[in-house]
Protein backbone atom coordinates (compact mmCIF):
# COMPACT_ATOMS: atom_id res chain seq x y z
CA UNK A 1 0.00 0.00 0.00
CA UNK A 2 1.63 3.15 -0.66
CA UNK A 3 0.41 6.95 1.30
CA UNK A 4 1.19 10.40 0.13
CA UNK A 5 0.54 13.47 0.62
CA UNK A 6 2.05 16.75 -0.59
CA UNK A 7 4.66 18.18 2.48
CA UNK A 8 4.16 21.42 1.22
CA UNK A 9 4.26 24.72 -1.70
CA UNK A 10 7.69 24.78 -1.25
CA UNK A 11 9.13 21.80 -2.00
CA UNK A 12 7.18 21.95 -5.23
CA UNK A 13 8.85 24.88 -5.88
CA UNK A 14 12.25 23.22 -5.06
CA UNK A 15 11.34 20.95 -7.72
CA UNK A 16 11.02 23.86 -10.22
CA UNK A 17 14.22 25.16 -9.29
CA UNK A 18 16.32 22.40 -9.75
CA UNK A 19 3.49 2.11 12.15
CA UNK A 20 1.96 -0.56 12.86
CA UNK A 21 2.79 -3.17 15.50
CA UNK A 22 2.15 -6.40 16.82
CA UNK A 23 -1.08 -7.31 17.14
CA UNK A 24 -2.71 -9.62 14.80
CA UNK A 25 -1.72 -9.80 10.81
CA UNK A 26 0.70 -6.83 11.28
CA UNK A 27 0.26 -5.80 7.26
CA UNK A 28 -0.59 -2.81 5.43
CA UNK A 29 -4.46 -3.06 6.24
CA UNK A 30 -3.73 -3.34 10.26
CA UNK A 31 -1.59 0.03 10.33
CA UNK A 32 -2.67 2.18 13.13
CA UNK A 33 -3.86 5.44 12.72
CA UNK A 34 -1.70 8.03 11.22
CA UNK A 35 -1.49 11.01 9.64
CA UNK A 36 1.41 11.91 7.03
CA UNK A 37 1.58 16.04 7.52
CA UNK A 38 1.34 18.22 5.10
CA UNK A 39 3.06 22.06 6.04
CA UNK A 40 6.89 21.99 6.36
CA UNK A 41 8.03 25.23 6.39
CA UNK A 42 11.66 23.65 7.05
CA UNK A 43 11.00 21.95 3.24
CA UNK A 44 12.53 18.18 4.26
CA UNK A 45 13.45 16.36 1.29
CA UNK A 46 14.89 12.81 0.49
CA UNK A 47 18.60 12.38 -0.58
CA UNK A 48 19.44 9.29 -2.90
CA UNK A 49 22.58 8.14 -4.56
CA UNK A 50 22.00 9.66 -6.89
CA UNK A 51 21.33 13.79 -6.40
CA UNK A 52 20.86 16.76 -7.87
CA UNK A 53 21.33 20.07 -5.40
CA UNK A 54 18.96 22.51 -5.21
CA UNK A 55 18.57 25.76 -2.99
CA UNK A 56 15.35 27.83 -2.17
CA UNK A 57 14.82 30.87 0.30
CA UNK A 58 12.07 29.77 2.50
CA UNK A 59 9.95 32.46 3.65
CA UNK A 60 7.17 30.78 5.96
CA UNK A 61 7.72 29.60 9.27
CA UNK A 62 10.72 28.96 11.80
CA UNK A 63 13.11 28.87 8.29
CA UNK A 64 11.30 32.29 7.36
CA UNK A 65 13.88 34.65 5.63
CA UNK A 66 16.94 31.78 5.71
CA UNK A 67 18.43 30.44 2.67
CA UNK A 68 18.57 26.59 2.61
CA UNK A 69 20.39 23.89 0.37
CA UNK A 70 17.96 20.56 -0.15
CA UNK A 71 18.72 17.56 -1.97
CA UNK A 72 16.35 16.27 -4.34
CA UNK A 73 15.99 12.24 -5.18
CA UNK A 74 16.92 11.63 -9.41
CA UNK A 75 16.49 8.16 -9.42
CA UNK A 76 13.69 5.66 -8.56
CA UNK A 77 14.21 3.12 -5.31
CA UNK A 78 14.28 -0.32 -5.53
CA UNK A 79 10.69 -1.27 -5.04
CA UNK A 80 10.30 -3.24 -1.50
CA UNK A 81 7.33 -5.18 -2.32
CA UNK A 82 9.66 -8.56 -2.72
CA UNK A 83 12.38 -8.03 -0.02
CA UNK A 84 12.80 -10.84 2.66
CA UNK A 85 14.38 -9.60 5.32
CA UNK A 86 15.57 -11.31 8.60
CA UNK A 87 16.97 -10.12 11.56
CA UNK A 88 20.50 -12.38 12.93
CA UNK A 89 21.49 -11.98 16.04
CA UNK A 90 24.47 -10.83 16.29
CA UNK A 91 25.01 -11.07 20.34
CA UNK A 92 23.66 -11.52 23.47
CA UNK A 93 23.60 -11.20 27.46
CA UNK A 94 23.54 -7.14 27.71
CA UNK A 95 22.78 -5.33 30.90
CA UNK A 96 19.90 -3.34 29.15
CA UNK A 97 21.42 -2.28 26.10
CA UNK A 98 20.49 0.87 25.24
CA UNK A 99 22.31 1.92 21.60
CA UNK A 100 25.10 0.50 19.41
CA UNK A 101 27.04 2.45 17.39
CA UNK A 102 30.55 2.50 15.54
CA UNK A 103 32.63 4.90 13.50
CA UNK A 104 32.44 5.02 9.84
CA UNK A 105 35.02 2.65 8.94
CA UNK A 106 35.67 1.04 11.86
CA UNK A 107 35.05 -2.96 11.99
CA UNK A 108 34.39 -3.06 15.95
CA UNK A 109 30.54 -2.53 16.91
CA UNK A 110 30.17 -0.06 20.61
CA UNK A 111 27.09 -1.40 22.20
CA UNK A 112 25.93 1.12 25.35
CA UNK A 113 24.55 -0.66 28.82
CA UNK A 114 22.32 1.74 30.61
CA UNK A 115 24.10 0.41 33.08
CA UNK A 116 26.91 2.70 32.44
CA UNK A 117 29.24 0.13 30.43
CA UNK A 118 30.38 0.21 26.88
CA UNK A 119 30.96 -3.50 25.72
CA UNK A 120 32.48 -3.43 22.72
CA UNK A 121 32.21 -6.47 19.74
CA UNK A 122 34.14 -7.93 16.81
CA UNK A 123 31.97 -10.00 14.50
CA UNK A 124 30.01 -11.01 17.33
CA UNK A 125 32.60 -11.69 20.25
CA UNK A 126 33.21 -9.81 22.73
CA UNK A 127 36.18 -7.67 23.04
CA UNK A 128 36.02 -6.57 26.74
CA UNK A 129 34.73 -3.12 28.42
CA UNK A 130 35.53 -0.05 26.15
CA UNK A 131 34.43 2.22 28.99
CA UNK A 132 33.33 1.67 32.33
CA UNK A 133 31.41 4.99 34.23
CA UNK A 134 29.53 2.68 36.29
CA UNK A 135 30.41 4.61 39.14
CA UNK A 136 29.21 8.07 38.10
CA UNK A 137 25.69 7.08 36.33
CA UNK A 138 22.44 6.73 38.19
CA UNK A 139 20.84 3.55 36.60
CA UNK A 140 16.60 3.19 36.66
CA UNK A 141 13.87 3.79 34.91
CA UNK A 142 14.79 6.41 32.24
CA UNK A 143 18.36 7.01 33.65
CA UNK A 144 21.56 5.72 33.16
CA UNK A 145 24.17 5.74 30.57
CA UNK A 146 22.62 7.19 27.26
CA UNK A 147 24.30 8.18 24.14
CA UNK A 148 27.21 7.63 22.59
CA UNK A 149 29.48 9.58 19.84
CA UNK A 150 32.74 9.60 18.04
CA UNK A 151 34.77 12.62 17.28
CA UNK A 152 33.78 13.04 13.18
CA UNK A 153 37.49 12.46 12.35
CA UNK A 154 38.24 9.50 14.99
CA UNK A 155 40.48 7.45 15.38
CA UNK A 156 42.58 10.35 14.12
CA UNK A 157 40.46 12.73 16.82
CA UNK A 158 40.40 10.28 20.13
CA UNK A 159 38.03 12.22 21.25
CA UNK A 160 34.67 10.29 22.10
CA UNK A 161 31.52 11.67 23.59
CA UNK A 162 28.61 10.41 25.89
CA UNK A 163 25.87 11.45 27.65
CA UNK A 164 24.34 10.30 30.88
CA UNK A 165 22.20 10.71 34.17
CA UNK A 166 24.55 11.57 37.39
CA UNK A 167 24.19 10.49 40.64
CA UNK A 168 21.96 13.25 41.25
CA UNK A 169 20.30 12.64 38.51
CA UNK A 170 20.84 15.74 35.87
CA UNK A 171 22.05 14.88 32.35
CA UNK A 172 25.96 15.26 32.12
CA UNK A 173 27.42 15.40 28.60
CA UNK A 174 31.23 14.53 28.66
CA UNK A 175 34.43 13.86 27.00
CA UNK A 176 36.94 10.92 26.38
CA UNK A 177 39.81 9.79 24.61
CA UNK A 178 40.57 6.60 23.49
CA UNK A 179 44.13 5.42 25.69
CA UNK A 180 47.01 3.93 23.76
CA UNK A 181 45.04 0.51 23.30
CA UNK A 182 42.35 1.66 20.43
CA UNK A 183 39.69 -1.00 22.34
CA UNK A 184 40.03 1.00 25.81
CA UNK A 185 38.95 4.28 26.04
CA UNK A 186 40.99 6.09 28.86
CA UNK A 187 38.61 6.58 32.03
CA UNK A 188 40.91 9.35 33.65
CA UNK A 189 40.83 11.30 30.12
CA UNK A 190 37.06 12.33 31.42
CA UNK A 191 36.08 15.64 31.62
CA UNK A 192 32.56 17.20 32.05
CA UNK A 193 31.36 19.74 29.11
CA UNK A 194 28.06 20.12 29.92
CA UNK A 195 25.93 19.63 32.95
CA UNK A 196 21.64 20.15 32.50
CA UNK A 197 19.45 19.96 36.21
CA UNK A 198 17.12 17.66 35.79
CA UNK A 199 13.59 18.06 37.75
CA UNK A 200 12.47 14.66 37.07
CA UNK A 201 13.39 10.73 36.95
CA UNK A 202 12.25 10.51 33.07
CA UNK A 203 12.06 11.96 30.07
CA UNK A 204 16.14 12.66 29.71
CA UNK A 205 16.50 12.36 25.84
CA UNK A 206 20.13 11.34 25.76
CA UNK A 207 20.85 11.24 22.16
CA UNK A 208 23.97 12.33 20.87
CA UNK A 209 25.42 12.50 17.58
CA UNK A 210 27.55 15.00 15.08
CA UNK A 211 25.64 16.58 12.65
CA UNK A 212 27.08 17.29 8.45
CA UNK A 213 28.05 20.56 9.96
CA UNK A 214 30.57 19.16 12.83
CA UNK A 215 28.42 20.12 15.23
CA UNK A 216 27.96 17.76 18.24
CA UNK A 217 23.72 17.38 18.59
CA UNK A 218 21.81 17.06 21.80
CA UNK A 219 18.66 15.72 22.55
CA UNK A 220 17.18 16.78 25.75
CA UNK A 221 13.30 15.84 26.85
CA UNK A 222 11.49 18.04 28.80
CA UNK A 223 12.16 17.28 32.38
CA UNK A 224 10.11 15.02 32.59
CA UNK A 225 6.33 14.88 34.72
CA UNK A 226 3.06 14.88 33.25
CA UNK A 227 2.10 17.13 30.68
CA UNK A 228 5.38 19.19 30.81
CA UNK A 229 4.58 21.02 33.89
CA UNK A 230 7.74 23.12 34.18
CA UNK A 231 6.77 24.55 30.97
CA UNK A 232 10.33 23.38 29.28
CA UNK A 233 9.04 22.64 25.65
CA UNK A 234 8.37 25.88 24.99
CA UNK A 235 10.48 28.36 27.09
CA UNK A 236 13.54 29.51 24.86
CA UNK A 237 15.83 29.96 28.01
CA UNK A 238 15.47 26.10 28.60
CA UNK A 239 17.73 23.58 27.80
CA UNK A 240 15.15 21.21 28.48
CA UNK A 241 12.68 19.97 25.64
CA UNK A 242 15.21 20.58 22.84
CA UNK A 243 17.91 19.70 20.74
CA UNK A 244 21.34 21.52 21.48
CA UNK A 245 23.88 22.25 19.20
CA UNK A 246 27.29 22.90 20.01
CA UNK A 247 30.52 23.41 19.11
CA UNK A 248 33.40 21.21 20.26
CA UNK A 249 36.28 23.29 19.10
CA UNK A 250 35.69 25.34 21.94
CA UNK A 251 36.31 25.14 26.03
CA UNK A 252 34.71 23.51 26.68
CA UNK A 253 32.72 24.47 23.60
CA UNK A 254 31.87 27.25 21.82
CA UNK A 255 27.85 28.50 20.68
CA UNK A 256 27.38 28.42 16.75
CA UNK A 257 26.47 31.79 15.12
CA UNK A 258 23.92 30.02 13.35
CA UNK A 259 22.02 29.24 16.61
CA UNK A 260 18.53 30.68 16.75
CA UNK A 261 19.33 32.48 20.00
CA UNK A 262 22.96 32.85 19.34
CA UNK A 263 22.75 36.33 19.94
CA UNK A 264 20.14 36.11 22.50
CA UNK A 265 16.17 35.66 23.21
CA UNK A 266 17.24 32.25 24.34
CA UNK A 267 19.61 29.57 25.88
CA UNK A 268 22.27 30.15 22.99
CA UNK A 269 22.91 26.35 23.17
CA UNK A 270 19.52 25.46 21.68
CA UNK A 271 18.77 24.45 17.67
CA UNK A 272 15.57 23.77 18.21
CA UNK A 273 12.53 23.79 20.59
CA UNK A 274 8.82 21.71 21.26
CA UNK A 275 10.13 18.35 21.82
CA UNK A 276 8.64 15.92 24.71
CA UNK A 277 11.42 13.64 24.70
CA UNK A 278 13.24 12.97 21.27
CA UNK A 279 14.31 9.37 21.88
CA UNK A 280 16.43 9.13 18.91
CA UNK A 281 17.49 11.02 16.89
CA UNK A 282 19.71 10.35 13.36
CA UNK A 283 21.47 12.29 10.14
CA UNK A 284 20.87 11.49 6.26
CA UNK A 285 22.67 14.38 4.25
CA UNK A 286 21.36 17.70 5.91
CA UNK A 287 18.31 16.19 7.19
CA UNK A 288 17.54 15.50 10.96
CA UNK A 289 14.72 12.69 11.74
CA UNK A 290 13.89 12.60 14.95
CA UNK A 291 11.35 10.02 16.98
CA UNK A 292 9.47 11.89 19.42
CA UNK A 293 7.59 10.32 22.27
CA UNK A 294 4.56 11.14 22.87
CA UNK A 295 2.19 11.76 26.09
CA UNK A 296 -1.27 9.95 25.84
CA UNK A 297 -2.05 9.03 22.80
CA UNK A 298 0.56 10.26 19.54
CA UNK A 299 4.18 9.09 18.43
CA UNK A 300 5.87 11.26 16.17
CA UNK A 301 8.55 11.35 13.55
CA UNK A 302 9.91 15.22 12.69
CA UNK A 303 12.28 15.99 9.92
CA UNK A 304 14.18 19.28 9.25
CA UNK A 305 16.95 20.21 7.58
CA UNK A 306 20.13 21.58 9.47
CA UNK A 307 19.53 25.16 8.55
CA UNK A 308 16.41 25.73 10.03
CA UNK A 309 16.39 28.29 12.39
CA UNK A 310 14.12 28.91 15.16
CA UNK A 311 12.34 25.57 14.62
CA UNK A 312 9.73 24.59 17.24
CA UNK A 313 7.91 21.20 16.77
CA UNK A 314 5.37 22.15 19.40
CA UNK A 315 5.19 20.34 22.49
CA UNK A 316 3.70 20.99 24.89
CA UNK A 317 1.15 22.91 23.09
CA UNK A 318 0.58 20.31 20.45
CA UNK A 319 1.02 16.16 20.76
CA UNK A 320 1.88 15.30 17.20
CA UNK A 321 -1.04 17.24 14.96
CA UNK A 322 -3.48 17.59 17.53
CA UNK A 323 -3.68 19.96 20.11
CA UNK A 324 -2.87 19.02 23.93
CA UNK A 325 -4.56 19.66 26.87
CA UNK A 326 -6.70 22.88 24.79
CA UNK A 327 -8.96 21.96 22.62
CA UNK A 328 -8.68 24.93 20.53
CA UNK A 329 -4.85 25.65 20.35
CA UNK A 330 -2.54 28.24 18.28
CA UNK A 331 -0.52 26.17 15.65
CA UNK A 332 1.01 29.58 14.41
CA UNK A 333 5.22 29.37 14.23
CA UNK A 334 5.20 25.17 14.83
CA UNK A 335 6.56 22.52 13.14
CA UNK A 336 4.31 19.98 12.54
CA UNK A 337 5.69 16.41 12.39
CA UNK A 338 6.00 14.70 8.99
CA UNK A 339 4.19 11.80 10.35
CA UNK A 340 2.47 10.29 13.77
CA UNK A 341 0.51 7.09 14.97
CA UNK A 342 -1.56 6.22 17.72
CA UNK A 343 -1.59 3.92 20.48
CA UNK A 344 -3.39 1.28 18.79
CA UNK A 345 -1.58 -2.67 18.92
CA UNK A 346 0.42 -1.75 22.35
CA UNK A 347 1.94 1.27 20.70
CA UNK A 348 3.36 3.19 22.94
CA UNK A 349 6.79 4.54 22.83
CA UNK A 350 8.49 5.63 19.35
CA UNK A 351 12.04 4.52 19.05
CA UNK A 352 13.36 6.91 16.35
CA UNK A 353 16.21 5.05 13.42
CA UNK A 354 18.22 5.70 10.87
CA UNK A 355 17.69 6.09 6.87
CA UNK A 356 19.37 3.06 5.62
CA UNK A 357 22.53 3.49 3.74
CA UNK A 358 24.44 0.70 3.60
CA UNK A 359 25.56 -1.93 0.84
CA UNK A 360 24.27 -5.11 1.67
CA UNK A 361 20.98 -4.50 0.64
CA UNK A 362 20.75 -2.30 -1.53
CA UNK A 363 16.54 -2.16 -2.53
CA UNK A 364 16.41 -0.48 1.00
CA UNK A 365 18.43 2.56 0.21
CA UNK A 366 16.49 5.79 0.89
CA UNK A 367 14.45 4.08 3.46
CA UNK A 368 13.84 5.21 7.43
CA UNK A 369 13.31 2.55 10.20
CA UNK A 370 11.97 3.80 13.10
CA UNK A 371 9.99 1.31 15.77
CA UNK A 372 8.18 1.35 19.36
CA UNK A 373 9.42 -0.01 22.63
CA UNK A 374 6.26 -1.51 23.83
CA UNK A 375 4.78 -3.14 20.81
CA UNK A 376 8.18 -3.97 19.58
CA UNK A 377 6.26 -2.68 15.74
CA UNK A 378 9.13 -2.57 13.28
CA UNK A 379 8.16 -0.42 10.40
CA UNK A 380 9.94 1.97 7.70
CA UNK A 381 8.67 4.81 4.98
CA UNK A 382 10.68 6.53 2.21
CA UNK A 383 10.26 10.43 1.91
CA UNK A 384 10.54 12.39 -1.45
CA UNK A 385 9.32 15.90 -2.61
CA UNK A 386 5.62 14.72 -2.71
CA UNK A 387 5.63 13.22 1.22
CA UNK A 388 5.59 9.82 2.45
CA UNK A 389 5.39 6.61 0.75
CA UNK A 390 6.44 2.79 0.82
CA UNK A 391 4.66 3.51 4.58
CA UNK A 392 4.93 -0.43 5.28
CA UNK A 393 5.77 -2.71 8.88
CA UNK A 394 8.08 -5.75 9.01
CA UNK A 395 6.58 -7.75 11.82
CA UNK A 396 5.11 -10.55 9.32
CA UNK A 397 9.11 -11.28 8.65
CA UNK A 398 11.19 -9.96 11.12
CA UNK A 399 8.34 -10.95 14.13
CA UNK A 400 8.02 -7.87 16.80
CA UNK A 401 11.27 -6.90 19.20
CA UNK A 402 9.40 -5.39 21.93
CA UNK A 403 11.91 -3.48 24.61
CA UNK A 404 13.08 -1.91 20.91
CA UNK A 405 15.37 0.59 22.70
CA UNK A 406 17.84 1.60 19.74
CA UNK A 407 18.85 1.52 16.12
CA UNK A 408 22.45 1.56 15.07
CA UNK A 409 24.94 1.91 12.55
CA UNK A 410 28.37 0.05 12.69
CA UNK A 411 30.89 1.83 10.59
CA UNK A 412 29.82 -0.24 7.25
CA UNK A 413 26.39 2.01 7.48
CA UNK A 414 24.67 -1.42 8.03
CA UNK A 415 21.22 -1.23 10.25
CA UNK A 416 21.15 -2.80 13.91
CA UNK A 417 18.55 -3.25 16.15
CA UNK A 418 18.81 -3.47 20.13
CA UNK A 419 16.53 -4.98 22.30
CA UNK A 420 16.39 -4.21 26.08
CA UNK A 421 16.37 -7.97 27.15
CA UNK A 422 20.06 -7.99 25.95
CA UNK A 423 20.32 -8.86 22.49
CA UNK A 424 21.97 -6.83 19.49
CA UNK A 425 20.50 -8.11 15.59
CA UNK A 426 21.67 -7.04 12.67
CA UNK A 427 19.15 -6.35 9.61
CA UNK A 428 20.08 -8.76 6.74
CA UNK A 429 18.60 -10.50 3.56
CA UNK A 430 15.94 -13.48 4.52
């Protein structure tokens, strides 16, 4: 079955210039309710292999009066309709893996424990403990060991990143360096960049991850509570209920001029605002997608490109498309997602992905896998200039992987999946 809708004016005027779940027979006719959204004003469009480049000065919305560079798809994907896929495990016995991740390149896989342990594998055997910060991470719940990211230009850089929940409890983003044996990270190489008071147990984002720019990206939720009741998502001078983005060639790092509130009006460290708690974030060309979780009854999947300024994808006033908590509520100056679904099947909990851009199999190129963690719903979509299409779910071959806490990449751009029972699969060819 394919779905789409127009995004928007404007990315027809680029043109001119240049998910369902596990309950029972999880196919196209037992997708949940969705909506793909039309109204973009960040004008998100679909990279391919093959690309032309196109620019446009978008005038509506948070991108009003910036000039932006899109890239628009040339050549038709592989159709998907005849693609058996499996998923192999590819390792087991994790203390409640949370993410796996490598850099490009690199033939190791870094799986993240909540626990505050990074185990780190070799075609499926274990090499030992990259890092240990066990000792400084408050494990429970929502907290614990987080995110994970390598300097853009590592192993050459040493310089690794995470982010985690303290003792106390408030999100810590910090700074390593790999020690003289490239599978140990040094532990006394630490130091703290970035240190965000946390009012609640949940709701911590954690994401990390470096952006086309350089720029090291933040995810943050909003603190956490019921119906964002410090107001976080859409206060400027939070940190909370956004995505950060800073600069790591400064000390400890430096604000980009490009920042919405660079220059003030706002925490200078935010990109963007409106987000409940963005668990998961991921880059194809200068596009962000980003899985949103939602409150009662919405998941959400926003896309934008890296130039937007002054974005806002509207939490706490909005959950997905639909207003929250006010019937009748001002959508003026948000960002609507590209796509949401309900509840429906166990639903629950979006677990944002990655586009898939690997070589292995290569009819999937162009497409995003995203999931939920309570359903364990595996499902993907492809996004061009008209919208959404190729909206489809995998459960009737891959079977659900509820406890779907993560994607991840390894360094061959291949697609993993992590499960919080303690398994790591890898997406491959039935």
């Amino acid at each position: 079955m394919i779905m789409r809708r127009a995004l928007a004016p404007i990315l027809i005027a680029l043109v001119l210039i240049a998910a369902a779940c596990s309950g029972p027979s999880p196919t196209a006719s037992s997708l949940p309710e969705f909506n793909t959204v039309p109204g973009s004003s960040s004008a998100p469009t679909a990279p391919s292999t093959t690309t032309t480049r196109a620019t446009a000065s978008s005038t509506t919305g948070a991108g009003a009066g910036t000039t932006t560079t899109a890239t628009t798809t040339t050549t038709a994907p592989l159709p998907l309709d005849d693609l058996d896929l499996a998923l192999a495990e590819v390792a087991s016995g994790f203390a409640h893996p949370v993410f796996a991740t490598a850099p490009p390149g690199d033939d190791r896989l870094f799986v993240v424990e909540q626990d505050g342990h990074v185990q780190l594998l070799r075609d499926g055997e274990r090499l030992g403990t990259f890092l240990d910060l066990s000792g400084l991470v408050s494990f429970g719940g929502e907290q614990g060991l987080l995110g994970l990211a390598f300097h853009p230009r590592y192993p050459t850089d040493s310089r690794l990143y995470v982010d985690y929940t303290d003792l106390q409890g408030d999100t810590v983003v910090a700074e390593y360096r790999v020690s003289a044996d490239p599978d140990r990270a040094d532990p006394a190489s630490g130091r703290v960049l970035l240190t965000v008071a946390q009012p609640y147990r949940n709701h911590n984002g954690g994401m990390i991850a470096f952006g086309p720019d350089g720029y090291l990206y933040v995810g943050l939720g909003d603190g956490g509570g019921s119906g964002d009741p410090q107001g976080a998502g859409q206060d400027p001078g939070s940190l909370l209920g956004s995505i950060l983005r800073l600069d790591l060639e400064g000390d400890p790092y430096a604000v980009p001029a490009s920042n919405p509130y660079a220059e003030g009006g706002g925490a200078p460290e935010v990109w963007a605002k409106g987000l409940r708690n963005p668990w998961r974030f991921s880059f194809d060309g200068d596009l962000v997608y980003i899985g949103d979780v939602g409150q009662d009854a919405w998941e959400e999947i926003d896309i934008a490109h890296i130039d937007s300024r002054g974005i806002n994808f509207g939490w706490s006033v909005m959950e997905g498309t639909h207003c929250f908590g006010n019937p009748a509520c001002d959508r003026s100056g948000l960002e609507l997602p590209v796509f949401e679904y309900g509840h429906e099947y166990d639903n629950c909990s979006v677990t944002g992905g990655y586009v898939y851009r690997g070589q292995a199999l290569p009819e999937l190129d162009g497409t995003y896998f995203y999931g939920d963690y309570c359903s364990g719903m595996i499902a993907s979509f492809r996004l061009d200039l008209e919208g959404i299409y190729d909206l489809r779910t995998w459960n009737d071959t891959l079977g659900a992987v509820p406890g779907l806490t993560s994607f991840g990449v390894d360094g061959a751009g291949e697609l993993y999946l992590v499960a919080a029972e303690g398994s790591v699969y890898r997406l491959e060819r039935g």
